[in-house]
Protein backbone atom coordinates (compact mmCIF):
# COMPACT_ATOMS: atom_id res chain seq x y z
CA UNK A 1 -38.35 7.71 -25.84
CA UNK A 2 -34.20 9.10 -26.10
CA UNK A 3 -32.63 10.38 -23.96
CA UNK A 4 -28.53 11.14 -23.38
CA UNK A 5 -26.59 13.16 -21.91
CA UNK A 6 -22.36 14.33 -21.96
CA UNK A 7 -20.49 15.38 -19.19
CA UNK A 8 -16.94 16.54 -19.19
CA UNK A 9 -14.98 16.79 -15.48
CA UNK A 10 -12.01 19.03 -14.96
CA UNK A 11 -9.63 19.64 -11.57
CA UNK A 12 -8.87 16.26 -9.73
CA UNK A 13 -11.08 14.55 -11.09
CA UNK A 14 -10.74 14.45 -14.84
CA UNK A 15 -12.52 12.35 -17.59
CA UNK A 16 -15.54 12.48 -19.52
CA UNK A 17 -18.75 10.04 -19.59
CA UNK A 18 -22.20 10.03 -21.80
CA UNK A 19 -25.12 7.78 -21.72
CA UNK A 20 -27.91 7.07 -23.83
CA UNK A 21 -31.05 5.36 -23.76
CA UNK A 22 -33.67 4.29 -25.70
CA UNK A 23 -37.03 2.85 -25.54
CA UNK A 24 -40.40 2.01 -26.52
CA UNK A 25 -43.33 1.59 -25.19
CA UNK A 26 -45.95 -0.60 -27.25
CA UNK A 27 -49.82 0.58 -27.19
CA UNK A 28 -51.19 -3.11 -27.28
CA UNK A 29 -52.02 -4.38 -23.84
CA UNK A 30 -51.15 -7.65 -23.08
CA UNK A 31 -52.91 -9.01 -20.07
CA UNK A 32 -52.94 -6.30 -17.45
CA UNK A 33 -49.71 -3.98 -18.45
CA UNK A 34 -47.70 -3.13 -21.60
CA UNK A 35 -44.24 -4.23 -23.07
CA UNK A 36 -41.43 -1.55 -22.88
CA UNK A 37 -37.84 -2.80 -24.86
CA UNK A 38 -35.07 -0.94 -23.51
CA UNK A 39 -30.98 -0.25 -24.95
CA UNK A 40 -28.80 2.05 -22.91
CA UNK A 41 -25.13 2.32 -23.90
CA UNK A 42 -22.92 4.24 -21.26
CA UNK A 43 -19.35 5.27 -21.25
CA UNK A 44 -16.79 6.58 -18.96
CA UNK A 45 -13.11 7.56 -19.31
CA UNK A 46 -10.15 9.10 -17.38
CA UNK A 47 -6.39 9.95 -17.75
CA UNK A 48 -3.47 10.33 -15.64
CA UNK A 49 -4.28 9.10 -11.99
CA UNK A 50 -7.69 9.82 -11.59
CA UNK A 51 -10.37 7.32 -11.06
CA UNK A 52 -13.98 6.10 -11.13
CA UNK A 53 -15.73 3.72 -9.13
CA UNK A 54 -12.89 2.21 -7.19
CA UNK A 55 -10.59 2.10 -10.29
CA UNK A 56 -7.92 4.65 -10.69
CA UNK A 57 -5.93 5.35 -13.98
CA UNK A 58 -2.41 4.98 -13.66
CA UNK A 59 -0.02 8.04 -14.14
CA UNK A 60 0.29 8.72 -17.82
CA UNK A 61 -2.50 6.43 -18.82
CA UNK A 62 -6.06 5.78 -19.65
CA UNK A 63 -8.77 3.79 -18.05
CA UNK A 64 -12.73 3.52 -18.91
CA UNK A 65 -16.10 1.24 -18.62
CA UNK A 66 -18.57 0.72 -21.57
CA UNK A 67 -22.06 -0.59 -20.70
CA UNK A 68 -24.46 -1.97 -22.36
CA UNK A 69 -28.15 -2.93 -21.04
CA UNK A 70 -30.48 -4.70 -22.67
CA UNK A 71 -33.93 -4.96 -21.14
CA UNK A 72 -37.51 -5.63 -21.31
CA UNK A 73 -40.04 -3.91 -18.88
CA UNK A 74 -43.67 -4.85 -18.19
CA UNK A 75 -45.51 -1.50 -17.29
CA UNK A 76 -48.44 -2.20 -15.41
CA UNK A 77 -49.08 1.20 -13.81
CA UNK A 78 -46.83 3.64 -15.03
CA UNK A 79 -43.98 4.46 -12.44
CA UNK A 80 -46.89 2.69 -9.79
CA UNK A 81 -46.49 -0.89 -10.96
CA UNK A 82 -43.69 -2.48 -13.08
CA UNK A 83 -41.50 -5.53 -13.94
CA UNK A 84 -38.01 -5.63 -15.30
CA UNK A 85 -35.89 -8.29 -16.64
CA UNK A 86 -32.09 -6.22 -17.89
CA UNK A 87 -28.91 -7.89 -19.17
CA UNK A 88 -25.70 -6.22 -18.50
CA UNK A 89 -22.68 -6.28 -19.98
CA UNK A 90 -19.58 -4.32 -18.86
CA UNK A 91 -16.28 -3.79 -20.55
CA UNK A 92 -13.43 -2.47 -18.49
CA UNK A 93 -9.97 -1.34 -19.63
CA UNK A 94 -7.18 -0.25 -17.64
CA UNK A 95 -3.86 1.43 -19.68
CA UNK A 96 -3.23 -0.91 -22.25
CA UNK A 97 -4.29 -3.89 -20.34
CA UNK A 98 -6.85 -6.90 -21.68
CA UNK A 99 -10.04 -5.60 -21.13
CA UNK A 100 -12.18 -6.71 -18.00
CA UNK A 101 -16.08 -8.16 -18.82
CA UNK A 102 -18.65 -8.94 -17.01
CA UNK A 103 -22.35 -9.90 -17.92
CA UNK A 104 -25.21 -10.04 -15.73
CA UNK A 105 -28.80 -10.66 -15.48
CA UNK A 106 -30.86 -8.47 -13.09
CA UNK A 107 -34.66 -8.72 -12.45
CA UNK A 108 -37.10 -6.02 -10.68
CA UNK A 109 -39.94 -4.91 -9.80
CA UNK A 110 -41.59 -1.85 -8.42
CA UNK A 111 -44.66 -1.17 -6.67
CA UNK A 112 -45.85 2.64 -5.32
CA UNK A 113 -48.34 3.13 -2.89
CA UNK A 114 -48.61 6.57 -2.92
């Protein structure tokens, strides 16, 4: 599967962001569920005070996040039953400051009764 997406924000909020994501899902089972590999890349920007997520742009300037997810799903049941193991690294820059990283592992699971 792909999938993305572009969006573009005007008044007092100004900036622009896109995502996109990719993945797989192989036929073989393996035990009771199937291996999904998953890359999403996500980016978002914005000028002249505005903000996103708690951090504002100064006056004048630019600020924006890159993200980047690496991940490996275990699909049991479709949406019903899954596992996820995702690495994420974020990239933030601020005006023309050193940029601000941070990498993560997060693990998951869902189950769905109904």
């Amino acid at each position: 599967d792909l999938e993305g997406a572009f969006y573009g924000f005007g008044g007092a909020d100004q900036g622009t962001s896109f995502f996109v994501l990719g993945s797989f899902l192989f036929p073989e089972r393996v035990g009771i569920g199937q291996f999904q590999p998953m890359l999403r890349l996500e980016r978002v920007a914005t000028s002249d005070g505005d903000g996103f997520d708690g951090i504002n742009a100064p006056l004048d300037d630019d600020a924006s996040r890159l993200g980047i997810d690496a991940g490996l799903h275990y699909i049991i049941s479709g949406h019903n039953a899954r596992l996820a193991a995702t690495l994420r690294h974020t990239s933030t820059t601020i005006g023309d400051g050193d940029a601000v990283t941070d990498t993560v592992i997060i693990l998951g699971g869902q189950i769905q009764a109904f």
